[in-house]
Protein backbone atom coordinates (compact mmCIF):
# COMPACT_ATOMS: atom_id res chain seq x y z
CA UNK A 1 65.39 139.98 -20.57
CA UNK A 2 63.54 143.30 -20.60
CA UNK A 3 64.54 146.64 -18.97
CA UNK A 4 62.55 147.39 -16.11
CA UNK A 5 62.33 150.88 -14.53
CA UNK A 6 59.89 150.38 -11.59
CA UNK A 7 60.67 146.99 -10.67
CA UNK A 8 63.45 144.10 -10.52
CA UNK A 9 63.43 140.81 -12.04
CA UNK A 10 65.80 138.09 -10.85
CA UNK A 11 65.40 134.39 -11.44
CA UNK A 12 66.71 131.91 -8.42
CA UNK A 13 66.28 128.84 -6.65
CA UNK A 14 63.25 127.64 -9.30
CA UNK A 15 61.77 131.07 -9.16
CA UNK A 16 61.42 134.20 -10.52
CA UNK A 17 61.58 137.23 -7.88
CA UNK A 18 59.74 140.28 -8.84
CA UNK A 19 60.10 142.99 -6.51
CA UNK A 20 57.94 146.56 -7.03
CA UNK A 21 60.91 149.02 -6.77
CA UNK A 22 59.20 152.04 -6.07
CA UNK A 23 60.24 153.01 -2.20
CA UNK A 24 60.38 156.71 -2.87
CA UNK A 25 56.46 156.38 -3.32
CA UNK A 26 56.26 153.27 -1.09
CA UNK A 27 55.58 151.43 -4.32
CA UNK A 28 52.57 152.48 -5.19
CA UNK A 29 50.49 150.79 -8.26
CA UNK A 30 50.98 153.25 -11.18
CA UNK A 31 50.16 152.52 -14.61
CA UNK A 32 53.55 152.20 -15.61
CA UNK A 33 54.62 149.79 -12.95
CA UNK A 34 51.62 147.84 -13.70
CA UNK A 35 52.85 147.40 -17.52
CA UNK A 36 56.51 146.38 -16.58
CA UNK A 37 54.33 144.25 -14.04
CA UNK A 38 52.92 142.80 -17.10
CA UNK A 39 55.80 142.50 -19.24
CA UNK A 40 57.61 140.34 -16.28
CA UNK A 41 54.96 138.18 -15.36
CA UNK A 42 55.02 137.24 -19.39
CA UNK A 43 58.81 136.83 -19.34
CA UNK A 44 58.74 134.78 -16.55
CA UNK A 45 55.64 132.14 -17.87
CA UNK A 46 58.17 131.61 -21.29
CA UNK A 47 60.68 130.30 -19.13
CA UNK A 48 61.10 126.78 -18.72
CA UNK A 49 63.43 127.32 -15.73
CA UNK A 50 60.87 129.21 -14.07
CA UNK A 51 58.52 127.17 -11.78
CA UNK A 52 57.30 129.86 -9.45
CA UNK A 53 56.90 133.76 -9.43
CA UNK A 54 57.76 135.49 -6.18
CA UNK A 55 55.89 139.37 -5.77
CA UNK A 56 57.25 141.70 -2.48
CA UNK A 57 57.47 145.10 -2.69
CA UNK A 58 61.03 147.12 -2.07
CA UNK A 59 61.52 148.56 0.86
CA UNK A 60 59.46 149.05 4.49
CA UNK A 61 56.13 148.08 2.44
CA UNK A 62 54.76 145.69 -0.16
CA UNK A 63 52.54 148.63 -1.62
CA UNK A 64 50.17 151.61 -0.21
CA UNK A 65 47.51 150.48 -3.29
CA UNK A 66 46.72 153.32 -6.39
CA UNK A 67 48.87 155.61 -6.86
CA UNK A 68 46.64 158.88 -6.61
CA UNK A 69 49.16 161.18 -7.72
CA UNK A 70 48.30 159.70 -11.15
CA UNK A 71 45.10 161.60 -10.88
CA UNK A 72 44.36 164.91 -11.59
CA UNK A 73 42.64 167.28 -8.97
CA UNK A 74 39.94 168.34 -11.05
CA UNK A 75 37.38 171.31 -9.69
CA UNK A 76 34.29 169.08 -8.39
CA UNK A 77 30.86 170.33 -8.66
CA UNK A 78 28.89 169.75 -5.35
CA UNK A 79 26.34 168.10 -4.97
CA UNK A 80 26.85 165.64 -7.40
CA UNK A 81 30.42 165.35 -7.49
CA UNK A 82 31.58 165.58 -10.44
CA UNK A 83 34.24 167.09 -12.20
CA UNK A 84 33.04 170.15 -13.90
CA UNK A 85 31.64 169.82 -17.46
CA UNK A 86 31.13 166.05 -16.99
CA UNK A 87 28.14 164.44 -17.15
CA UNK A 88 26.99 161.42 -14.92
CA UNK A 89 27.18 158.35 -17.57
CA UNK A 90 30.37 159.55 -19.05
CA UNK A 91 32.21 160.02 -15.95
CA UNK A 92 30.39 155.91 -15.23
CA UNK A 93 31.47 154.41 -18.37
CA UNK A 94 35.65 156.02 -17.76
CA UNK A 95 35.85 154.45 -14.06
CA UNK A 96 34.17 151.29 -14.60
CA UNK A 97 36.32 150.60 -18.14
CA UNK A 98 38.75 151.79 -15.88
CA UNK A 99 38.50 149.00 -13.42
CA UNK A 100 37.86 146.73 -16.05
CA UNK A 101 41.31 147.48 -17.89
CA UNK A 102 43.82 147.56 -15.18
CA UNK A 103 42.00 145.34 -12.37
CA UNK A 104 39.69 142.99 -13.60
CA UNK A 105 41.65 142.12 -16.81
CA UNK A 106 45.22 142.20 -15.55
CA UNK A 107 44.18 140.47 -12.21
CA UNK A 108 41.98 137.56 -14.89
CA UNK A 109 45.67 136.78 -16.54
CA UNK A 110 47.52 136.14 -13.31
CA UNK A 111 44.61 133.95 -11.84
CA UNK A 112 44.81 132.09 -14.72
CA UNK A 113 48.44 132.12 -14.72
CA UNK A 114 50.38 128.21 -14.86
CA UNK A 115 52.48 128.38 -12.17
CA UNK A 116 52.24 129.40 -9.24
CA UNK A 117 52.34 133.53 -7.76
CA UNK A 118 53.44 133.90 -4.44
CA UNK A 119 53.01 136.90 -2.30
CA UNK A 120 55.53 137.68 0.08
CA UNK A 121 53.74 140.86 1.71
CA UNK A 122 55.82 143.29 4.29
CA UNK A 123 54.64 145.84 5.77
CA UNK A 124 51.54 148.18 4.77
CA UNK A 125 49.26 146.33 1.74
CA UNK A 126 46.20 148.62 1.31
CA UNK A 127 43.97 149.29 -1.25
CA UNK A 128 44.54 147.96 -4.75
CA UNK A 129 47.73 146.31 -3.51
CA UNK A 130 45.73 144.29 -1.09
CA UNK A 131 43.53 142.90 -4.05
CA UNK A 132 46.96 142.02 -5.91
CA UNK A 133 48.34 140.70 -2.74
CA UNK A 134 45.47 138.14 -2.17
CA UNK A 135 45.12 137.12 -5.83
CA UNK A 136 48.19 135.74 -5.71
CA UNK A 137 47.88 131.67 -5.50
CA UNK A 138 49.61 131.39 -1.95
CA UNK A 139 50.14 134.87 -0.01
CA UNK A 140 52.50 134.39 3.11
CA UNK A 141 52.72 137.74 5.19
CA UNK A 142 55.94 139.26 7.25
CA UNK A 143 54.90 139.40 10.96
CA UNK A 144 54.99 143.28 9.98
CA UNK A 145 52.35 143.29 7.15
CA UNK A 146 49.05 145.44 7.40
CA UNK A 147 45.95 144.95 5.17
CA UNK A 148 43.47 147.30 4.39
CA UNK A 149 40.74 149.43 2.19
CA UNK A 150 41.19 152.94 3.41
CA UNK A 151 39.94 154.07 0.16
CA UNK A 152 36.10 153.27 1.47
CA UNK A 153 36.32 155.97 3.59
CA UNK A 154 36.66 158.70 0.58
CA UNK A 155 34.04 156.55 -1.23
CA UNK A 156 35.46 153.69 -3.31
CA UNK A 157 34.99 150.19 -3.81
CA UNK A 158 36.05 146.93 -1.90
CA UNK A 159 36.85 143.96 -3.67
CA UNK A 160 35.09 140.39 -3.53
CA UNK A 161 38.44 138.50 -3.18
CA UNK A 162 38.07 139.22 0.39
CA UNK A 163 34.91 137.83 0.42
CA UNK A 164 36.21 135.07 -1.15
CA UNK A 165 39.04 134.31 1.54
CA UNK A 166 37.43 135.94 4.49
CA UNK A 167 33.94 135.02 3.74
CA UNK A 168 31.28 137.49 4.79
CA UNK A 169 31.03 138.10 7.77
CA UNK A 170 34.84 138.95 8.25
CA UNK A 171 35.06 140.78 4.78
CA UNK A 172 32.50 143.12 5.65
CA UNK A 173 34.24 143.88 8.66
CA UNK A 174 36.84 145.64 7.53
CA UNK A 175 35.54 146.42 4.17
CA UNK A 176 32.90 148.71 5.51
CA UNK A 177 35.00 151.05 7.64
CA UNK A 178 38.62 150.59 5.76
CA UNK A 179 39.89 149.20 9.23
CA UNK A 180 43.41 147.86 9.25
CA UNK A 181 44.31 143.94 9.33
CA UNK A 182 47.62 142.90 11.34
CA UNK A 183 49.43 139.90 10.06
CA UNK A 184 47.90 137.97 12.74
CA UNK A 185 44.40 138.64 12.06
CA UNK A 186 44.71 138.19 8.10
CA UNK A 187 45.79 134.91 9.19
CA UNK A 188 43.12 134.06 11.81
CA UNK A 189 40.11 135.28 9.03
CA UNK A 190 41.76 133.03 5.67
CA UNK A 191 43.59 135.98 3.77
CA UNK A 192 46.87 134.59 4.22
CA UNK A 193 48.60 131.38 4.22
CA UNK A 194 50.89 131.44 6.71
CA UNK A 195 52.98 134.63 8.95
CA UNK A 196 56.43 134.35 9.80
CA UNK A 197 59.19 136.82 10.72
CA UNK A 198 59.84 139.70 8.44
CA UNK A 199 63.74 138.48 7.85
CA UNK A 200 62.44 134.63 7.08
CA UNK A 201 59.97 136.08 4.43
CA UNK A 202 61.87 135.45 1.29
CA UNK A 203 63.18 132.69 2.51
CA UNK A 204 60.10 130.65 3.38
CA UNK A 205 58.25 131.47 -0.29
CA UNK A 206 61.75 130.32 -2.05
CA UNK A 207 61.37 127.18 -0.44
CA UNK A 208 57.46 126.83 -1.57
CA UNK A 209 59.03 127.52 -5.06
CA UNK A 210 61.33 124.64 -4.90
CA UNK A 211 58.49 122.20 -3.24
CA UNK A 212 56.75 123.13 -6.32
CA UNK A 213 59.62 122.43 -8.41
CA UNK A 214 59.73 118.92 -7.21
CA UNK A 215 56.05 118.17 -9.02
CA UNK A 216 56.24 118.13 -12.78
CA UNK A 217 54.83 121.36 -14.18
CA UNK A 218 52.42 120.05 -16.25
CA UNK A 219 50.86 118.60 -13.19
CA UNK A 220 51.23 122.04 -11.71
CA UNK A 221 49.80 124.02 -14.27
CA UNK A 222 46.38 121.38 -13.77
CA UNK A 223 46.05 121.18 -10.45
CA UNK A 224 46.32 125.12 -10.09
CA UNK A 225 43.59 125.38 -13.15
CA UNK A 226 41.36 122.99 -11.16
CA UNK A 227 41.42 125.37 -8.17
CA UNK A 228 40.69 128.77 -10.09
CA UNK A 229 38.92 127.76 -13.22
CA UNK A 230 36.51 126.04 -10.64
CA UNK A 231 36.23 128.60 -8.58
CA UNK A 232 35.41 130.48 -11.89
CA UNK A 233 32.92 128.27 -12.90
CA UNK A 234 31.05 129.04 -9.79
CA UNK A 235 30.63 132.05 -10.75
CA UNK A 236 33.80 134.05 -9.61
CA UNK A 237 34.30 135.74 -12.84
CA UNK A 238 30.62 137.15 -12.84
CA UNK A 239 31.13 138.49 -8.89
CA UNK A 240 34.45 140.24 -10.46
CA UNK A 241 32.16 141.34 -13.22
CA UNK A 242 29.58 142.99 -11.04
CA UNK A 243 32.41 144.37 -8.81
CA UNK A 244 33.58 146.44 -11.65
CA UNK A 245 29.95 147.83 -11.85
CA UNK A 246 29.32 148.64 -8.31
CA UNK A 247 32.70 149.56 -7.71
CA UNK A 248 32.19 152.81 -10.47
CA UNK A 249 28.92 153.49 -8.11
CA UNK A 250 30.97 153.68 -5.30
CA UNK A 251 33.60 155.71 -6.63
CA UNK A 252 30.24 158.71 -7.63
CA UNK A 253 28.70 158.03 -4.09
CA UNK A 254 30.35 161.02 -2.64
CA UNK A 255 28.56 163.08 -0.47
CA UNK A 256 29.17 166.58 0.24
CA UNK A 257 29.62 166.27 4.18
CA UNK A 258 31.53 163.78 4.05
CA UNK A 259 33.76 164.30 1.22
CA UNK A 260 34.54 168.23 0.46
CA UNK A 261 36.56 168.27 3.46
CA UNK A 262 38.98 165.85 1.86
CA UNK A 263 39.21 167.61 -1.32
CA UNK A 264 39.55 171.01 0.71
CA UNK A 265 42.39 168.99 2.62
CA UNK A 266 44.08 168.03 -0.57
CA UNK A 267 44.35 171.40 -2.36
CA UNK A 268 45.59 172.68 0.71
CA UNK A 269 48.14 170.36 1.65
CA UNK A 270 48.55 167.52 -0.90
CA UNK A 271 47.70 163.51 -0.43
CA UNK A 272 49.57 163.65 3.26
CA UNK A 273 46.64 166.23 4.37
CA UNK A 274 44.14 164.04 2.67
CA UNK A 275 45.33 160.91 4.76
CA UNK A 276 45.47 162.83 7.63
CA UNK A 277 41.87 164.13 7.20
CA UNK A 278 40.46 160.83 5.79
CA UNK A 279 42.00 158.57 8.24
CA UNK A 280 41.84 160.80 11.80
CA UNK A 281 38.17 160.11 12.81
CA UNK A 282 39.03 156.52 12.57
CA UNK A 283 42.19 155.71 14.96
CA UNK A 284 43.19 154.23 17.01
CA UNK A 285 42.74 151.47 14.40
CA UNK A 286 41.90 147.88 15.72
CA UNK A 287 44.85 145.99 14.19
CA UNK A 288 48.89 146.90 13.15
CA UNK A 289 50.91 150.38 14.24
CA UNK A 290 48.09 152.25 14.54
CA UNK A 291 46.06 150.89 16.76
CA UNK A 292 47.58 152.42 19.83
């Protein structure tokens, strides 16, 4: 069994739990985490014993999404907003390989994966970490969990998983103002399978493990390929393709009224003044703590 620094591995009940044990930084996707994340989902497919993986997060949250303090506040040059020195295609071809590396290729593997991921998601599940949270095969949400894609409001990308789940309509919804999703309204729109208390969370995806277990995993490992390699076939992997591409657009869409204030925000007071400034013009939010 490996040594993990940024997340646990323990195998019960039919399952593998993998819990993202970064609290201090409300377990936030960095690269490293994402590796071990690897290295665990890997460990856990070579084991026979093994007929479901469990994902939460440690702590009061599943995960806040991308860990920006990975990135480096570089000087931006207005209007076209870009770091200095750096020309348009190059700064193109880093975000989309980018996205293509540690999203579209990591998130490939465990939608392909032959057995079943489970996400047991408490409390916030926003950016990034929503797009892990809803690629999982079955997603059941603590009566505490918030979904989200704040990062459209400092000019990113959604994703088309939501789409996917939500369908349009409801996906754009939220994906075009970063609005926040209650447990109760994921469930209402198709992101989740099912809510139930937050202290009942664990319990209730264990017990999908050990349904599971009760099907021979051969049988398993087809029926789950029929669902995704289907879904693939009609053309999922090309929409995740494209996503990649238009997500790098969105990421160099910033405008100077609407983003300098951000980055002013940020050198002044770090990633809490950046929230703060990002987020303000939108509350009360229409769904989860926020929204009174």
């Amino acid at each position: 069994m490996s040594a993990y620094q940024n997340l646990l591995y323990e195998k019960r009940r039919s399952g593998a739990l993998i819990t993202l044990n970064r609290p201090e930084r409300r377990n936030a996707l960095s690269e490293a985490l994402l590796a071990e994340l690897d290295t665990a989902l890997a460990e856990a497919k070579d084991d026979p014993g093994v007929r479901g993986v469990i994902l939460t997060g440690a702590g009061d949250c599943f995960s806040s999404g991308e860990d920006m303090t990975d990135d480096g506040v570089s000087e931006t040059v207005w209007p076209q907003a870009l770091p200095e020195g750096v020309p348009l295609y190059k700064e193109f071809d880093e975000v989309r390989d980018k996205d293509r590396e540690e999203i579209l290729r990591r998130r490939l593997y465990r939608w392909e994966y032959p057995k079943p991921i489970i996400g047991a998601i408490n409390g916030w599940c926003l950016g990034t970490a929503s797009w892990l949270a809803l690629t999982c095969h079955l997603t059941v949400a603590a009566d505490d969990a918030v979904f989200g894609q704040p990062q459209v409001r400092h000019a990113s990308g959604t994703d088309f998983i939501w789409v996917l789940l939500a369908g349009p309509k409801n996906a754009l919804r939220y994906a075009l103002t970063g609005d926040h999703v209650d447990a109760a309204e994921a469930l209402r729109i198709g992101l989740v399978n099912k809510v139930v208390p937050r202290d009942d969370l664990l319990e209730e995806c264990f017990r999908m493990v050990e349904r599971v277990a009760l099907v021979p995993p051969e049988t398993v490992k087809i029926n789950l390929a029929i669902a995704t390699q289907g879904l693939e076939m009609m053309g999922l992997h090309k929409a995740w393709l494209l996503n990649s591409e238009l997500s790098a657009m969105a990421r160099l869409s910033k405008r100077e009224e609407f983003n300098k204030r951000l980055e002013d925000a940020r050198k002044q007071g770090g990633l809490r003044a950046f929230f703060e400034a990002r987020d303000e013009p939108f509350r009360p939010e229409p769904f989860g703590p926020r929204a009174k």
